[in-house]
N, C-alpha and C. Protein backbone atom coordinates (compact mmCIF):
# COMPACT_ATOMS: atom_id res chain seq x y z
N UNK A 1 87.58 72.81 333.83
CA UNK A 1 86.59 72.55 332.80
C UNK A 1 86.88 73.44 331.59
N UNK A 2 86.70 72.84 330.32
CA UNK A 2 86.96 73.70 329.22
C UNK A 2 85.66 73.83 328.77
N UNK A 3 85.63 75.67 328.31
CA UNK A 3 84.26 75.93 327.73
C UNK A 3 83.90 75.18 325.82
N UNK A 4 82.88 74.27 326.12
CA UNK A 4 82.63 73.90 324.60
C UNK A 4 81.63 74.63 324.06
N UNK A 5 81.47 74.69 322.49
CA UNK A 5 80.36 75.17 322.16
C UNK A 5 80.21 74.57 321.01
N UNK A 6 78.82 74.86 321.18
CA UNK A 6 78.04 74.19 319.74
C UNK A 6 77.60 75.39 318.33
N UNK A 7 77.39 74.43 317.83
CA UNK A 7 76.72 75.65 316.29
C UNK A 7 75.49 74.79 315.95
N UNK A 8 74.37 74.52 317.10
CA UNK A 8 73.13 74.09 317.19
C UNK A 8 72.34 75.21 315.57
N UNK A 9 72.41 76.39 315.83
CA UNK A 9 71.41 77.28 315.27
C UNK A 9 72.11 76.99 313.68
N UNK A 10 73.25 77.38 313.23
CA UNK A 10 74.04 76.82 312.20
C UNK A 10 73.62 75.65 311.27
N UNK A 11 73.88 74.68 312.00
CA UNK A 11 73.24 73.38 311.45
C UNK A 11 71.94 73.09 311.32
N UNK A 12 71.22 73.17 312.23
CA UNK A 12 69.45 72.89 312.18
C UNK A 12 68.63 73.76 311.56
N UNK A 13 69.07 75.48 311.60
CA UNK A 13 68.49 76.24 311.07
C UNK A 13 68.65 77.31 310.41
N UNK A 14 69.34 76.80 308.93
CA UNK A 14 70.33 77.77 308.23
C UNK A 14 69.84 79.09 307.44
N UNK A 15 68.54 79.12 307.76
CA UNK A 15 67.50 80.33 306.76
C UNK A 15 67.35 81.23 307.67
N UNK A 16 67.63 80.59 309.17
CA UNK A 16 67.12 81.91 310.08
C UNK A 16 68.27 82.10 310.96
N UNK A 17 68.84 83.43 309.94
CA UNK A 17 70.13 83.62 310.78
C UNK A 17 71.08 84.35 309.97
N UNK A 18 71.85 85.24 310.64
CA UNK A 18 72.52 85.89 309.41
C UNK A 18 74.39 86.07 310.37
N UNK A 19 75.11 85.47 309.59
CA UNK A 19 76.40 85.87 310.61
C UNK A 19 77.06 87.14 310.55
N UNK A 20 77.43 87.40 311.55
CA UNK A 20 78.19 88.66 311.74
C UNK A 20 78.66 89.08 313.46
N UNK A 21 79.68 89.78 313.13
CA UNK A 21 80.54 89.64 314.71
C UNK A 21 80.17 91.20 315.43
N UNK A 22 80.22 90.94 316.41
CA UNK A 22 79.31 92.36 317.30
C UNK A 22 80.54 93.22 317.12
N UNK A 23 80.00 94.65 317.17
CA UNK A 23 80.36 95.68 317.14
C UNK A 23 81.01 96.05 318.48
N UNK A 24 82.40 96.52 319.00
CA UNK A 24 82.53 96.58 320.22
C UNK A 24 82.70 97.56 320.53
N UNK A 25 82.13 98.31 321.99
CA UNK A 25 82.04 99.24 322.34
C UNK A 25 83.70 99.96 322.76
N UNK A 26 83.69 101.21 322.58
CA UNK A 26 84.76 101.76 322.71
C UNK A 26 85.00 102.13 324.47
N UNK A 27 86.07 101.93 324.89
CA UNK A 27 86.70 102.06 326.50
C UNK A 27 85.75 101.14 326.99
N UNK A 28 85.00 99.93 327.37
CA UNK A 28 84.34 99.57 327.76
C UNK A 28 84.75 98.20 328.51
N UNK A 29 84.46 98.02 330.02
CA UNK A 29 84.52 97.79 331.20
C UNK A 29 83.69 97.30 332.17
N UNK A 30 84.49 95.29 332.73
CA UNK A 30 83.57 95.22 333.01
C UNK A 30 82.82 95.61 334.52
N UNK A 31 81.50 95.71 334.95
CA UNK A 31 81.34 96.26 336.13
C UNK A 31 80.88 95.48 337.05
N UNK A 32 80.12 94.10 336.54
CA UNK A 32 79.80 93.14 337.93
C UNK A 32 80.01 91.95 336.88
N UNK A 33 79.85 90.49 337.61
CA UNK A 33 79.79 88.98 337.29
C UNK A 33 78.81 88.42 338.17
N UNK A 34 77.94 87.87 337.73
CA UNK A 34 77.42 86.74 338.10
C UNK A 34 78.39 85.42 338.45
N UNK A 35 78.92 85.61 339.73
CA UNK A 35 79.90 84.39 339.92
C UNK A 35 79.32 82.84 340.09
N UNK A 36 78.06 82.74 340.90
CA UNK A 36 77.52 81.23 340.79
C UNK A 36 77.27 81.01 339.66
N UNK A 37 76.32 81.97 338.73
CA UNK A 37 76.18 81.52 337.65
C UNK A 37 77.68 81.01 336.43
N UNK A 38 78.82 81.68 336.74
CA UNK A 38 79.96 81.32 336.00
C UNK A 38 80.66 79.91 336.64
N UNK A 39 80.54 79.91 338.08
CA UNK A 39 80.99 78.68 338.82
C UNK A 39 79.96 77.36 337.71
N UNK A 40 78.87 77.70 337.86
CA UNK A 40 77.75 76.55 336.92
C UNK A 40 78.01 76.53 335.88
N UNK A 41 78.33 77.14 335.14
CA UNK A 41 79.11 77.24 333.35
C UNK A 41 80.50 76.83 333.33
N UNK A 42 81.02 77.21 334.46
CA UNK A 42 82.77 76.33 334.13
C UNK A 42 83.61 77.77 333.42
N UNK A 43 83.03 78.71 334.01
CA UNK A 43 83.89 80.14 332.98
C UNK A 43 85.04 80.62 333.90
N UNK A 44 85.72 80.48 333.54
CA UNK A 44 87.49 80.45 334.04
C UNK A 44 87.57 81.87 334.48
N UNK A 45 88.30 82.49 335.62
CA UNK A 45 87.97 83.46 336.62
C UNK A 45 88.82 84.25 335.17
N UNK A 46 89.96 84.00 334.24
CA UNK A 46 90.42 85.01 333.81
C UNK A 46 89.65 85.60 332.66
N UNK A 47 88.50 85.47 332.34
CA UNK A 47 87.47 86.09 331.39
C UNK A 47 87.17 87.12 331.99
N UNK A 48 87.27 87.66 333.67
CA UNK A 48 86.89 88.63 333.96
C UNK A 48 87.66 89.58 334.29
N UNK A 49 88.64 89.24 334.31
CA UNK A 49 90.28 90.11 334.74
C UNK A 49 90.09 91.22 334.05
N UNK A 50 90.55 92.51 334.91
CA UNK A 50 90.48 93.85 334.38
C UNK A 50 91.37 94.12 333.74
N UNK A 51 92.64 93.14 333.51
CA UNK A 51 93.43 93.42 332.01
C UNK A 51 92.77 93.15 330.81
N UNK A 52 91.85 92.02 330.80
CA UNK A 52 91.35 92.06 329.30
C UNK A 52 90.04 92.63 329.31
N UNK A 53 89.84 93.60 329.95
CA UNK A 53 89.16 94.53 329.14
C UNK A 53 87.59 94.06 329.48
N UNK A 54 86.86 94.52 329.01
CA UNK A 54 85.25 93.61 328.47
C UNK A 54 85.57 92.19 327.83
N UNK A 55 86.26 92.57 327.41
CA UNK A 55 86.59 91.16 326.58
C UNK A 55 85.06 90.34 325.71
N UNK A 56 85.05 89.16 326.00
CA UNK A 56 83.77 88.49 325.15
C UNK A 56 82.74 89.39 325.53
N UNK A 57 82.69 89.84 326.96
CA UNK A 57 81.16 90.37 327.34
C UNK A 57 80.79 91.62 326.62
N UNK A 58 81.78 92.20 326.39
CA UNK A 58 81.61 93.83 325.69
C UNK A 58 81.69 93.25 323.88
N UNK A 59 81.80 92.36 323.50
CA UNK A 59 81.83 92.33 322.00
C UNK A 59 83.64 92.77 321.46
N UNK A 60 84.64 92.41 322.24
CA UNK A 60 85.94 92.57 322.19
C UNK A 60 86.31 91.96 321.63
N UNK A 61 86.47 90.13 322.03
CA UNK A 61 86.73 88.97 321.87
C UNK A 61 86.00 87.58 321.74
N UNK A 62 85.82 86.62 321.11
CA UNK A 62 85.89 85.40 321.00
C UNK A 62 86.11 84.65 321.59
N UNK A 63 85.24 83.54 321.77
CA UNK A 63 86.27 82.47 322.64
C UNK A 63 86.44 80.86 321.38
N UNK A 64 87.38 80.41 321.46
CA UNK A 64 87.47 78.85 320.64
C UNK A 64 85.89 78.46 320.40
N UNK A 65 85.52 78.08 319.36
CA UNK A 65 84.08 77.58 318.67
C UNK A 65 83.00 78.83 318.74
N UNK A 66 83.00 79.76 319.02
CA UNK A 66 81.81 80.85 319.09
C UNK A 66 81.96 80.61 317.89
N UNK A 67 80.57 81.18 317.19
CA UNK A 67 80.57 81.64 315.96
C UNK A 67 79.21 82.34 316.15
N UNK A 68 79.43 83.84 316.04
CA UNK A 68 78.39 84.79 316.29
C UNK A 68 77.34 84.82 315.04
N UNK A 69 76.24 84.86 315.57
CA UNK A 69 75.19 85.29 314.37
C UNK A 69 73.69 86.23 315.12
N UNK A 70 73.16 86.27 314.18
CA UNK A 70 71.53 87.26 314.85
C UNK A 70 70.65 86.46 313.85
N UNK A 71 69.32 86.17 315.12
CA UNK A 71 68.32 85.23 314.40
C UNK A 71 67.18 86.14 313.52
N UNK A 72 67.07 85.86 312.60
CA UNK A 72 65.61 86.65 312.00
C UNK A 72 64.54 85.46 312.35
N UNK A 73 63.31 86.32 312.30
CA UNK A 73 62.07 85.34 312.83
C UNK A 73 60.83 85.61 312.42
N UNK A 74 59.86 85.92 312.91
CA UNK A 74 58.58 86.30 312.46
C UNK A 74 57.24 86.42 313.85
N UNK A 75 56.45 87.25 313.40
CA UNK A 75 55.36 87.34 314.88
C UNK A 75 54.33 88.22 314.76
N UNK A 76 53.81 88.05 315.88
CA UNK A 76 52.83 89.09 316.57
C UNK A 76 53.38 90.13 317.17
N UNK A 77 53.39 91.43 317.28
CA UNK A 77 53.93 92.58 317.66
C UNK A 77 52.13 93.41 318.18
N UNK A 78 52.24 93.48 319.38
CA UNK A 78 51.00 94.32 319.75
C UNK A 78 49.55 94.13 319.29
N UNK A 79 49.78 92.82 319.18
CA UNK A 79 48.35 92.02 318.61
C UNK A 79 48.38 92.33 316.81
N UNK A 80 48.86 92.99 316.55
CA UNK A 80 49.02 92.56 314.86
C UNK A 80 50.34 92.24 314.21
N UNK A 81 50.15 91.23 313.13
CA UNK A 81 51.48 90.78 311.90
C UNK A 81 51.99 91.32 312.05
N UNK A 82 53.74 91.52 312.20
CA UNK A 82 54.63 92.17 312.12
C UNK A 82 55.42 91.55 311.21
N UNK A 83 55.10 90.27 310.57
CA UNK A 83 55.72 89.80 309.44
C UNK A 83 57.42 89.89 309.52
N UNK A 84 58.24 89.95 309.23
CA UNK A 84 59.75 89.49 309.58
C UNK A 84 60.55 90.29 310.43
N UNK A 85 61.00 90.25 311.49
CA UNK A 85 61.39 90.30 312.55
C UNK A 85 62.81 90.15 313.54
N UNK A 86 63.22 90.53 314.22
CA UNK A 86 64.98 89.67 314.02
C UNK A 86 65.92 90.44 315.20
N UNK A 87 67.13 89.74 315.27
CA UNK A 87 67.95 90.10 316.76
C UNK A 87 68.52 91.51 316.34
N UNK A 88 67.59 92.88 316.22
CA UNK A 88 68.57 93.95 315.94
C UNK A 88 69.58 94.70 316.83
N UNK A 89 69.69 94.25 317.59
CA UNK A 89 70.76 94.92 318.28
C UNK A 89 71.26 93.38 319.19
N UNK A 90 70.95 92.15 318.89
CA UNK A 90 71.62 91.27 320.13
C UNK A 90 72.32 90.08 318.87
N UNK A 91 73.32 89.66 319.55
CA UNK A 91 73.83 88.78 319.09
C UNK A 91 74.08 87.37 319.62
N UNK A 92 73.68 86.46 319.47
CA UNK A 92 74.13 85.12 319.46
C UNK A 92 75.96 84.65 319.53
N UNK A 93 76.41 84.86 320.76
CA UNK A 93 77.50 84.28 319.97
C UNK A 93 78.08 82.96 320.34
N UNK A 94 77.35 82.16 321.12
CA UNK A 94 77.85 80.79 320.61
C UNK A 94 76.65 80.17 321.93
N UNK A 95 76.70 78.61 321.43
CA UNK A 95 75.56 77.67 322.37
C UNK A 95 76.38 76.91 322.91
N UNK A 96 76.84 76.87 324.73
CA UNK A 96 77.74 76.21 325.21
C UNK A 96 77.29 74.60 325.35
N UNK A 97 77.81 74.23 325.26
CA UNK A 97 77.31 72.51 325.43
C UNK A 97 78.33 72.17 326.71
N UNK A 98 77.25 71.68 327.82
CA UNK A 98 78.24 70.92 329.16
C UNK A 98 78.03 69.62 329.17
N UNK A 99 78.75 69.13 329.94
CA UNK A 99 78.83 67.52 329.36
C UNK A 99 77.94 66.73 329.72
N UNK A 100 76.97 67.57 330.75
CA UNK A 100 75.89 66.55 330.96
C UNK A 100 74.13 66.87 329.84
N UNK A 101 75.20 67.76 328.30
CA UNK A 101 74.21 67.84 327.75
C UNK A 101 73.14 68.93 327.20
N UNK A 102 73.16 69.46 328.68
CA UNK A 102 72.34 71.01 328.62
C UNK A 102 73.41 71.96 327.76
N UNK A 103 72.17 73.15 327.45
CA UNK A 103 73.21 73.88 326.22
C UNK A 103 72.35 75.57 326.55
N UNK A 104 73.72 76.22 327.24
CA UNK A 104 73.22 77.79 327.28
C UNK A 104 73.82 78.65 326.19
N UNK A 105 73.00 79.42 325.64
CA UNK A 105 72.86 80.70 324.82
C UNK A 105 73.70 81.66 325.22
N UNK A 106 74.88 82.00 324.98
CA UNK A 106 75.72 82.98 325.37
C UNK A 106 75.47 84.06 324.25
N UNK A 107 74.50 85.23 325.11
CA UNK A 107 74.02 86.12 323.97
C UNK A 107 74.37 87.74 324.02
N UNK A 108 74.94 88.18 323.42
CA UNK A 108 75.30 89.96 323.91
C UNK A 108 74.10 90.73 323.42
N UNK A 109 73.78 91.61 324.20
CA UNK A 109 72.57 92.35 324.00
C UNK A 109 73.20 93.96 323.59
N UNK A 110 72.79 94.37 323.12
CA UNK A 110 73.26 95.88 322.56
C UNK A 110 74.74 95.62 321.71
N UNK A 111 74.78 94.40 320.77
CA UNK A 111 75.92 94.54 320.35
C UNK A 111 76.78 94.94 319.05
N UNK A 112 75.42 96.12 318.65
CA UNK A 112 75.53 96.63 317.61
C UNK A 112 74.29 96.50 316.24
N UNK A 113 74.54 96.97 315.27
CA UNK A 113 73.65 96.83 314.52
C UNK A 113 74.21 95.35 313.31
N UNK A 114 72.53 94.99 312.89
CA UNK A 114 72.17 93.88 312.81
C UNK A 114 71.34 93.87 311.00
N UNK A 115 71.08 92.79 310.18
CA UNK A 115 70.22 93.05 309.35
C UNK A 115 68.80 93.30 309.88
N UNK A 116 68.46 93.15 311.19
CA UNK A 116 67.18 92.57 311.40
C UNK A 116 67.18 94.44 312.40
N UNK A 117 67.90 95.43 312.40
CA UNK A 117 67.50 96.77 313.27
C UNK A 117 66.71 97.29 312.64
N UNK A 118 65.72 97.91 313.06
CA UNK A 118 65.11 98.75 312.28
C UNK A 118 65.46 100.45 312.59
N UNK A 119 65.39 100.98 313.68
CA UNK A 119 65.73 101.82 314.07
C UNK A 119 67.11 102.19 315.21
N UNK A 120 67.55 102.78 315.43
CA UNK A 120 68.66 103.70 316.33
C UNK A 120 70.09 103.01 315.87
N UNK A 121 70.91 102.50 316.87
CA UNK A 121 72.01 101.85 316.42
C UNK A 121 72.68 100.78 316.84
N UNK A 122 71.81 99.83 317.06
CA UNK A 122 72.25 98.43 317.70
C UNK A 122 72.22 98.33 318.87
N UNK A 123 72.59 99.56 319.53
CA UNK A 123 72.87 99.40 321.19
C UNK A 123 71.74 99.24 322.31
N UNK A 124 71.59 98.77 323.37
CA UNK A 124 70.65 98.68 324.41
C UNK A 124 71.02 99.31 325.80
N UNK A 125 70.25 99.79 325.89
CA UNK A 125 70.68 100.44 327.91
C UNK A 125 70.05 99.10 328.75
N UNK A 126 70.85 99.09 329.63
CA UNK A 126 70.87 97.88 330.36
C UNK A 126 70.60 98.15 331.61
């Protein structure tokens, strides 16, 4: 199976969204996989190989059609307006489309800083 992806957020919703490619962490390694869940996505065993590194998961690499971005938005924050709002430390980097249609969010969390951070430096403890 080849991984496809879409640019759903791109096209439908071009005001909320700002592009930019994650920041990648330095020596960084990966430490577990969700294998059923990759068997159900069609993600090819060599994305996880300890030669390449973190690779997509650490903010290393790309795969064909990603195109990374962070959503800005708007809300409620602790019962009051928080007025504009946004992915500061996570990134979007691409919406897989499988052929029967469904479409998952391949999203890195801590992958640096963002227009939408307000405080520390992009990163998340996990």
């Amino acid at each position: 199976m080849t991984l496809s992806f879409t640019t759903h957020w791109r096209d439908e919703l071009p005001d909320f969204y700002t592009s930019l490619l994650p920041t990648p962490l330095d020596n960084a390694r990966l430490i577990w996989r969700n294998a059923p869940l990759a068997q159900q996505l069609g993600v090819p065993d060599a994305l996880f190989a300890p030669e390449n590194g973190a690779g997509v998961w650490g903010g290393e690499a790309l795969l064909p059609g990603m195109s990374p971005l962070a959503q800005v938005y708007s809300g409620h924050q602790f019962g009051a307006w928080a007025g504009q709002l946004g992915d500061g430390r996570g990134i979007l980097l691409g919406e897989q489309q499988l052929a029967d249609g469904r479409r998952y969010d391949w999203h890195l969390k801590g992958a640096g800083l963002t227009p939408y951070s307000r405080m520390g430096d992009g990163r998340a403890v996990l």
